[in-house]
Protein backbone atom coordinates (compact mmCIF):
# COMPACT_ATOMS: atom_id res chain seq x y z
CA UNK A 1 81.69 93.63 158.88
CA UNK A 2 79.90 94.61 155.52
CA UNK A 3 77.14 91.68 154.15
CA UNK A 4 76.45 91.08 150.72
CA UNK A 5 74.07 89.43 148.85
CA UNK A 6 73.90 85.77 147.63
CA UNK A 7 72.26 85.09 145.03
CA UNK A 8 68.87 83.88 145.12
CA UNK A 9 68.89 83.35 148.95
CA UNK A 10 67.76 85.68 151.13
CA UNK A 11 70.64 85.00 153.69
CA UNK A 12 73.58 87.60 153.36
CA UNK A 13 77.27 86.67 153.56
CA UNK A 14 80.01 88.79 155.12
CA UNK A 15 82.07 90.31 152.73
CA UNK A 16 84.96 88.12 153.94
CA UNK A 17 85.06 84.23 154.01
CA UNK A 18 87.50 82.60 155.74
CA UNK A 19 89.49 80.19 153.35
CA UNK A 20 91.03 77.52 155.49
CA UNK A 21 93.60 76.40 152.58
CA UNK A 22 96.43 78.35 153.80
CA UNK A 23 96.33 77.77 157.63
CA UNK A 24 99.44 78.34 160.14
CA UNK A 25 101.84 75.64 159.67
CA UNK A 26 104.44 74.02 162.01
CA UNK A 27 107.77 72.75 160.33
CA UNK A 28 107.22 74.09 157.53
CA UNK A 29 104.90 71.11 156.60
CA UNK A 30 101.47 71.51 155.06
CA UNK A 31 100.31 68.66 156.44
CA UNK A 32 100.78 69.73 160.34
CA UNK A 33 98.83 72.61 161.49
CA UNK A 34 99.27 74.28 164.21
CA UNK A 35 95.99 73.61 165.31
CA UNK A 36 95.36 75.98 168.61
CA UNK A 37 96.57 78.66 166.15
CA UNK A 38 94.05 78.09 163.66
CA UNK A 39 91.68 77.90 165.58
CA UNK A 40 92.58 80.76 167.59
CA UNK A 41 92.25 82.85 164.09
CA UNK A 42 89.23 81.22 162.49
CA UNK A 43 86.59 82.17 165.89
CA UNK A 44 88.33 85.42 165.95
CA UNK A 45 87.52 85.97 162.46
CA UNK A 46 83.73 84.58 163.36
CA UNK A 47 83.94 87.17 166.22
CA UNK A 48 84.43 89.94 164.13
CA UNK A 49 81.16 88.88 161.72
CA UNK A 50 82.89 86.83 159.27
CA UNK A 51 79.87 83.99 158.89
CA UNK A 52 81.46 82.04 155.79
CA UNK A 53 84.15 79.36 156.23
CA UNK A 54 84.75 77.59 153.53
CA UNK A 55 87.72 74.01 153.57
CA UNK A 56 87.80 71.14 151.01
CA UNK A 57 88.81 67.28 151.58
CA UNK A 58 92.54 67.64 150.55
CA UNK A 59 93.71 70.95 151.69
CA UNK A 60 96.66 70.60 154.10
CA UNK A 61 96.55 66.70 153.44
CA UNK A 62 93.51 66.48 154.90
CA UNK A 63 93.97 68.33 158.20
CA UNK A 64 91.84 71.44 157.15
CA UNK A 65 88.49 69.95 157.62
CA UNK A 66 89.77 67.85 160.65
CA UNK A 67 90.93 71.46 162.31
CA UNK A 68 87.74 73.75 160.99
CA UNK A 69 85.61 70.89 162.41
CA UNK A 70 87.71 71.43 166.02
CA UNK A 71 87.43 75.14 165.53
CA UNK A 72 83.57 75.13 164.78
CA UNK A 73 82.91 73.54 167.83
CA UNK A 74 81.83 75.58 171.85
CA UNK A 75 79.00 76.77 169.39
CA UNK A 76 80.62 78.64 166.72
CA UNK A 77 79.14 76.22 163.78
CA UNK A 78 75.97 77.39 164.42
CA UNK A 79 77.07 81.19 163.74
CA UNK A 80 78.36 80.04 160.15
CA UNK A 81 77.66 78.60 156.88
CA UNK A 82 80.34 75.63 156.34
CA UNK A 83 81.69 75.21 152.73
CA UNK A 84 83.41 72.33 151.80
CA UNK A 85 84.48 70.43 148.55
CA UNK A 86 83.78 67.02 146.79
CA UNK A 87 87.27 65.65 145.50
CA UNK A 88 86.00 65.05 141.93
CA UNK A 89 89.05 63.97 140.33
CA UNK A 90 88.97 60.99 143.01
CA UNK A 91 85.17 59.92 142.16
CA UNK A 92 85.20 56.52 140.07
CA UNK A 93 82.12 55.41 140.96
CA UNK A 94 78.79 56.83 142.42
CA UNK A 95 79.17 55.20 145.74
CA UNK A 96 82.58 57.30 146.21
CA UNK A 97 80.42 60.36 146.37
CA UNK A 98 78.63 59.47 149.55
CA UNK A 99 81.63 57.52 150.80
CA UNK A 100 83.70 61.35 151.23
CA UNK A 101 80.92 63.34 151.78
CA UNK A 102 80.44 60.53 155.33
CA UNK A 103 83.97 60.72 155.80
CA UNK A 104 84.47 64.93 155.66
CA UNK A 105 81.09 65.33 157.80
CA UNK A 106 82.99 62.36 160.04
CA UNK A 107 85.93 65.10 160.21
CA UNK A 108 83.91 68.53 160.18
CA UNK A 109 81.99 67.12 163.41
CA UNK A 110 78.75 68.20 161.27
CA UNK A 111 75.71 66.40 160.43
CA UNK A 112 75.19 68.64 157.24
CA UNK A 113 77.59 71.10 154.42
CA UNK A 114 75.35 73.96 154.14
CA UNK A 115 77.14 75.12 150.71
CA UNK A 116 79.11 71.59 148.83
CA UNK A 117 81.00 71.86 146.01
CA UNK A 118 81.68 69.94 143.21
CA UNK A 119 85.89 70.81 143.49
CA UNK A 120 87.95 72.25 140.78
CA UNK A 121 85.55 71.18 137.92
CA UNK A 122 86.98 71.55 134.27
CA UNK A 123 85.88 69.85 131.28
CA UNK A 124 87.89 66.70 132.31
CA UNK A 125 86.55 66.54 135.69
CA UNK A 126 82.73 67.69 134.23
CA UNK A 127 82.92 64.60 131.88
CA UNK A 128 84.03 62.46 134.80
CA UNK A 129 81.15 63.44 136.98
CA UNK A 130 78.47 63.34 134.74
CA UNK A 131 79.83 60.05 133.52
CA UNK A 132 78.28 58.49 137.13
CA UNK A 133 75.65 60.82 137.34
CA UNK A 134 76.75 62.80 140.42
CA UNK A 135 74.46 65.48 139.82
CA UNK A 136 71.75 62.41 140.91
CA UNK A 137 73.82 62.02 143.70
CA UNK A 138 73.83 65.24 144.58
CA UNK A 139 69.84 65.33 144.83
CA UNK A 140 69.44 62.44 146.93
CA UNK A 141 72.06 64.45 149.26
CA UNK A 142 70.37 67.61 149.40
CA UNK A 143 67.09 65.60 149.53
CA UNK A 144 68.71 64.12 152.60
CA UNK A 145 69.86 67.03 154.35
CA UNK A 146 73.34 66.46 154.20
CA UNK A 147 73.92 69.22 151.84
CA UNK A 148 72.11 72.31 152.05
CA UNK A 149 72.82 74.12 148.52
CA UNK A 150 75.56 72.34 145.82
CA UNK A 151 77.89 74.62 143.74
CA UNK A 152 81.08 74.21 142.14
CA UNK A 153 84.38 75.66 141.85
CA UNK A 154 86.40 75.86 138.72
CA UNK A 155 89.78 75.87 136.90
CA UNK A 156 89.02 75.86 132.80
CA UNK A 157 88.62 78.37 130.11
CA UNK A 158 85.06 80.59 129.80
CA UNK A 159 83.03 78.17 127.24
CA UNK A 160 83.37 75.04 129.49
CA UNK A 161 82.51 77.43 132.77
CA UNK A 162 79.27 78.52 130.34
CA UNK A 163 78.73 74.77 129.72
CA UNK A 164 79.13 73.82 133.54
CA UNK A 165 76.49 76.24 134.41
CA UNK A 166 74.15 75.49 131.78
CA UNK A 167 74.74 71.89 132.02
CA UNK A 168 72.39 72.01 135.70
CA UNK A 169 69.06 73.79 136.92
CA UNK A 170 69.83 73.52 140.49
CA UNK A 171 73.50 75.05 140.92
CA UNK A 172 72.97 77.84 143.54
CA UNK A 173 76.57 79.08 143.84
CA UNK A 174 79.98 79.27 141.90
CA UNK A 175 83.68 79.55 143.16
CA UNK A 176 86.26 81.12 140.85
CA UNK A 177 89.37 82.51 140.63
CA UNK A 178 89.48 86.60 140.21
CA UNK A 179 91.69 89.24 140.98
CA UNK A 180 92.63 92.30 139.09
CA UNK A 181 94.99 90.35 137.23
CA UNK A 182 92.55 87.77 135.95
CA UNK A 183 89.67 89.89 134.26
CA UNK A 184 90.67 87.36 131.28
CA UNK A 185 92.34 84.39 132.88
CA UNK A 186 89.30 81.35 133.06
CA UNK A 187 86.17 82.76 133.96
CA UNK A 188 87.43 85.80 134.32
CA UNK A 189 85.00 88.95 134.67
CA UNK A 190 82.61 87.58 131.28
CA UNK A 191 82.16 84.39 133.89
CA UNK A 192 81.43 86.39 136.58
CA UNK A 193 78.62 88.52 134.95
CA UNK A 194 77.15 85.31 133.54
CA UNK A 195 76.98 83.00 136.11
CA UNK A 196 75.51 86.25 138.04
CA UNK A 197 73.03 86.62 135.22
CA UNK A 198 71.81 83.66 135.80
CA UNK A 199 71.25 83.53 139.52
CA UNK A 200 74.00 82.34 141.25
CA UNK A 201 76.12 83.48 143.81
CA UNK A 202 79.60 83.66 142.80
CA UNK A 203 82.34 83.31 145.40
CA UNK A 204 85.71 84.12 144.90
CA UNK A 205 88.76 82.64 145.40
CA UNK A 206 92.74 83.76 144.80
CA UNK A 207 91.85 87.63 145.27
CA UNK A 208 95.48 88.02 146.16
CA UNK A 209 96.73 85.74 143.40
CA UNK A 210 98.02 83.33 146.08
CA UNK A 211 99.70 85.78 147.95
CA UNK A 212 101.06 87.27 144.71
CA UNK A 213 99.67 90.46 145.06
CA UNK A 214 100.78 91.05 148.89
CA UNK A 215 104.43 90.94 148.34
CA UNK A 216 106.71 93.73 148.10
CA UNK A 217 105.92 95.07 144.54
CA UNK A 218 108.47 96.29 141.80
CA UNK A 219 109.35 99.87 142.18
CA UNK A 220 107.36 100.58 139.38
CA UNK A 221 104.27 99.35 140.55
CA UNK A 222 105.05 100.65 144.27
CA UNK A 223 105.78 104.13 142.72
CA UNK A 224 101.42 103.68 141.08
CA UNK A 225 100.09 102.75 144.31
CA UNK A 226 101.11 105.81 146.05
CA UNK A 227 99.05 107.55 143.64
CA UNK A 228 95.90 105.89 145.57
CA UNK A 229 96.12 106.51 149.23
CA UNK A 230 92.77 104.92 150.21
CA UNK A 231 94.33 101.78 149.48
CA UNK A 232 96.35 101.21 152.06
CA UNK A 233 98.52 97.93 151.33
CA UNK A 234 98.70 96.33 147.88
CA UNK A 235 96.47 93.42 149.98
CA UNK A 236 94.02 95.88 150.69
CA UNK A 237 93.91 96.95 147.07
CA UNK A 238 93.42 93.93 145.60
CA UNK A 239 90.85 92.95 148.13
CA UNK A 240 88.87 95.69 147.61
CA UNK A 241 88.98 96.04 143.45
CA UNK A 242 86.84 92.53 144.07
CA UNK A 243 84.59 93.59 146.75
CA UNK A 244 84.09 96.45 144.29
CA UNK A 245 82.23 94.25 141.88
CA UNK A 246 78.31 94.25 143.13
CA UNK A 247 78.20 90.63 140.87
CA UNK A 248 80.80 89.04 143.66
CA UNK A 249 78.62 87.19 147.25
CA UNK A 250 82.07 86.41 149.32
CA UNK A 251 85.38 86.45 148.92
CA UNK A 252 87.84 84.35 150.39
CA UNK A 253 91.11 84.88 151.71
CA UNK A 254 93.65 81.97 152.86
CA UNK A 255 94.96 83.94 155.84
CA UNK A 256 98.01 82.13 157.98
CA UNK A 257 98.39 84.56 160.52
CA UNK A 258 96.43 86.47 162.80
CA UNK A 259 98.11 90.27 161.65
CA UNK A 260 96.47 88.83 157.90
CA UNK A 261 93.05 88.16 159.57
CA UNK A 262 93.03 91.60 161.21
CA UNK A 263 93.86 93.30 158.17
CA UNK A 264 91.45 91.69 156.01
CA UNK A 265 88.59 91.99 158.32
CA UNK A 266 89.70 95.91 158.35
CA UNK A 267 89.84 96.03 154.47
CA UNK A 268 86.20 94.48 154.51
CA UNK A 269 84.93 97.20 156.64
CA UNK A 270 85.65 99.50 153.99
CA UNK A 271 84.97 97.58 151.26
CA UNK A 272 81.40 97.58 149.26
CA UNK A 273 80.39 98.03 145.31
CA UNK A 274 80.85 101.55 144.19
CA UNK A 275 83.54 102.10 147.04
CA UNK A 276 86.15 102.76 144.34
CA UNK A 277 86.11 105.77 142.36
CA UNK A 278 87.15 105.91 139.08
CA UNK A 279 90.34 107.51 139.24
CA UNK A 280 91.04 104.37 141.65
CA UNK A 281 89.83 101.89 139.14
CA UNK A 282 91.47 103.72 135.87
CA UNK A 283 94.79 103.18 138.39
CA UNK A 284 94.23 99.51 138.57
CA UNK A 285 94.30 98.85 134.87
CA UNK A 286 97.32 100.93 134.72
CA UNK A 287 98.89 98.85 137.37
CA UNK A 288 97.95 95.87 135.56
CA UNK A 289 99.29 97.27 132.15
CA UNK A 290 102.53 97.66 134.57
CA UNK A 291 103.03 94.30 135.39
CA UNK A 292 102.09 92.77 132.22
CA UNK A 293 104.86 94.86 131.35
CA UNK A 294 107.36 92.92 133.35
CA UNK A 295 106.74 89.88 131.52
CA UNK A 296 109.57 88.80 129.65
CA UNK A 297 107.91 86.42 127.46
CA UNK A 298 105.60 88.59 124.81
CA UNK A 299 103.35 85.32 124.52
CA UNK A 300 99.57 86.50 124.25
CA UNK A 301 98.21 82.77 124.61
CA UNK A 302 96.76 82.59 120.90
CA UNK A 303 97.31 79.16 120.77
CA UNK A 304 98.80 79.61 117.07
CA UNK A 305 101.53 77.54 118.22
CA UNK A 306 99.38 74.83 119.27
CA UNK A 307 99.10 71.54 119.11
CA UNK A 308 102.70 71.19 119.43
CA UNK A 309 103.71 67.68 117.55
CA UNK A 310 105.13 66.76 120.69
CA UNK A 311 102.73 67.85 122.99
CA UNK A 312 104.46 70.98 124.55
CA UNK A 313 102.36 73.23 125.91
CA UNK A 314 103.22 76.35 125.03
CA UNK A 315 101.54 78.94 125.99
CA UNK A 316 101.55 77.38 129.69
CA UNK A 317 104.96 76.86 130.22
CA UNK A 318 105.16 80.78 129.13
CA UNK A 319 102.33 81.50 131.66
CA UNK A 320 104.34 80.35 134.64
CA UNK A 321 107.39 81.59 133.82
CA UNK A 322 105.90 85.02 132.83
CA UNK A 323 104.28 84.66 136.90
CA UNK A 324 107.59 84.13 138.07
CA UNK A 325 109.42 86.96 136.78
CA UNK A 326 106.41 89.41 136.76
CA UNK A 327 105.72 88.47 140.57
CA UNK A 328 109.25 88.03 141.37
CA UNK A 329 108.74 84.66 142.74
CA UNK A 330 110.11 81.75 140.95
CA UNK A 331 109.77 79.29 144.02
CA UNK A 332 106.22 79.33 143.52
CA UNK A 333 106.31 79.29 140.01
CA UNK A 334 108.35 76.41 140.44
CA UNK A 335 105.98 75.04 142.37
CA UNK A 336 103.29 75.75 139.91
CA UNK A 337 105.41 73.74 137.27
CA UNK A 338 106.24 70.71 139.04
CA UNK A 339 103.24 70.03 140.38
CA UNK A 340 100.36 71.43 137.64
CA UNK A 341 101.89 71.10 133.97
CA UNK A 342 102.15 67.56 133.31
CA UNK A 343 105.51 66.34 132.50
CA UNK A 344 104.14 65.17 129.29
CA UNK A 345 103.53 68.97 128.51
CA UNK A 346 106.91 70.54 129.77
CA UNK A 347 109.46 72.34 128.08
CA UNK A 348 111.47 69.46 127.99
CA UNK A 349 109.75 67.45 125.53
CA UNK A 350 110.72 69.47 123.03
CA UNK A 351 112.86 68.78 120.08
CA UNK A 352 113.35 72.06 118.16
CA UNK A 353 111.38 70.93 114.85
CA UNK A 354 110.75 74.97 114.41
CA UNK A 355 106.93 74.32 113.45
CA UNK A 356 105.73 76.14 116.81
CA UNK A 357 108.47 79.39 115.42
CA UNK A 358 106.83 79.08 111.97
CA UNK A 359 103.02 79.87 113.18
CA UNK A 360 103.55 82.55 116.26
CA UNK A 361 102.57 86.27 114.68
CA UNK A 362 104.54 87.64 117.78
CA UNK A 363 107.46 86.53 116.02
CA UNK A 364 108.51 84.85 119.43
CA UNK A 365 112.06 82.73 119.87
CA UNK A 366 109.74 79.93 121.57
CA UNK A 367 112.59 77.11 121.17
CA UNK A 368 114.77 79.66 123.03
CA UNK A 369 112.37 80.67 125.67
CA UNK A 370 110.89 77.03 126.35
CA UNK A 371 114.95 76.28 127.27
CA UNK A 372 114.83 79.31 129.42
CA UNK A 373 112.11 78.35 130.90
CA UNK A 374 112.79 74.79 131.95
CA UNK A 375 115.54 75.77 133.46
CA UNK A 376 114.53 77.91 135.66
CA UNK A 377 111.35 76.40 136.11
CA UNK A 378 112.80 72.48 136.49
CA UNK A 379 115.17 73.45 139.07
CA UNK A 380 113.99 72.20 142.79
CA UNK A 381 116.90 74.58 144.67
């Protein structure tokens, strides 16, 4: 196992974390594990020098911390640092901060978190906690010993990430989504380099796009990766274009089965900044350029169309589609629709008024797109 660095702390992290958000399932239900399983995979992963774990309070309905907890026991929590999230968007009150934080150290079998996060912060969420003064909180906690460092993890656009950051002196760490896809997409690689720049340690989640960037690619894209043998799977790519950047401390991987965990603990072995040449990393932006290319939606997320008078959101609804199509998974884009754009913001509110047409400079058929999109998108078959 390759270690990296971590910000300002002198401990190192293995190049691999082990995300426990995507555990083995039985039934096909998220919210039953199967338990001996996971934990079969998680001290294997340990046992191979993977010292990172990182769970939050609602991943597989709650079972995640219950199993990691199970899994960290016979002396294996000792050999890790445990990572694990504060529900934010559930915090109406002070008091509800130390009333989870009792109940996940209740489940994690743990009298401490060595890294907490504030979970999937955003402006909204930001607001919300400052609005009780968490980060106050959050002192008497680490004063405590309960939590060891606090971070946060993030789903927003770059200026509220900068604001996030800014907005505390104590942050040590960061979680945010990055892949070779997302250079642009929230913090993106500016983020990166600036929360980096400032001292923290920046862990990284969705390297594979949520399993995106695994599957079976388009022939096009299959026919560019042969042009880089090094890289031996498109997971392995992807994996190690982020282990590539010297800015990035850990990244996680949700791994469901063992074959995954072997392969990624491989891929970190041979992972490291500067591994990549630059033949290898000119090939990734064509790759990229080759997806984007699949898209069928020309949107470039400009916003020109915005706000819609009837509160479509546009460029969104485009987004996921676009994902669908370009990944050539619409279940998950589905997924992504019915359960992240609000229905107040789907393609179904609108009512053709032609305004949004008017404003895009890509000259886009957005009426007849946002019905192409519902569709597909709506459907739950």
């Amino acid at each position: 196992m390759k270690y990296r660095t971590f910000g300002r702390l002198t401990w190192r992290p293995s190049a691999l974390g082990f995300g426990a958000m995507r555990l083995p399932i039985l039934d096909e239900d998220p919210g039953h594990v199967d338990e001996a399983e996971a934990i079969r995979m998680i001290r294997y992963a340990i046992d191979h020098g993977v010292n990172y774990v990182d769970t939050a309070y609602p991943y597989h309905r709650g079972e995640s911390e219950r199993v990691v907890g199970c899994a960290l026991q016979d002396g294996y929590r000792e050999r890790v640092k445990l990572a694990t999230k504060l529900p934010a968007w559930l915090v109406k009150a002070q008091d509800d901060c130390d009333r989870y934080l009792n109940e996940q150290l209740e489940r994690l079998q743990t009298d401490h978190i060595d890294f907490y996060l504030l979970h999937s912060l955003g402006k909204k969420t930001w607001t919300q906690l400052l609005a009780v003064d968490a980060l106050a909180w959050a002192e008497r906690a680490l004063a405590d010993g309960r939590i060891g460092h606090l971070g946060f993890s993030f789903h927003d656009e770059l200026p509220v990430f900068q604001e996030i950051v800014d907005g505390y002196d104590n942050w040590t760490f960061c979680q945010i989504q990055y892949n070779f896809m997302d250079v642009d997409y929230q913090a993106g690689t500016a983020g990166l380099h600036y929360a980096a720049g400032k001292g923290l340690a920046v862990v990284v989640m969705e390297p594979l796009r949520g399993g995106r960037l695994t599957k079976q690619p388009p022939q096009v894209i299959e026919d560019l990766w042969t042009e880089a043998p090094r890289l031996t799977s498109p997971a392995d790519a992807a994996l190690r274009w982020v282990w590539n950047q010297p800015e990035v401390s850990v990244v996680l991987s949700g791994m469901s089965t063992m074959p995954q965990v072997q392969e990624n603990i491989a891929s970190a072995d041979r992972s490291g900044p500067g591994t990549l040449s630059a033949e290898e990393l000119a090939l990734f932006d064509r790759v990229r350029e080759a997806y984007l290319k699949l898209s069928p939606i020309p949107c470039t997320n400009c916003q020109y169309c915005l706000p819609c008078p009837n509160g479509v959101n546009i460029p969104r609804v485009f987004e996921v589609y676009n994902d669908g199509v370009m990944y050539g998974d619409m279940g998950a884009a589905r997924f992504t629709y019915n359960n992240f754009v609000p229905q107040a913001q789907q393609a179904s509110q609108c009512v053709e008024c032609g305004q949004c047409e008017e404003l895009c400079p890509q000259g886009i058929a957005i009426i007849q797109w946002l019905k192409t999109a519902h569709e597909a998108l709506a459907a739950t078959g």
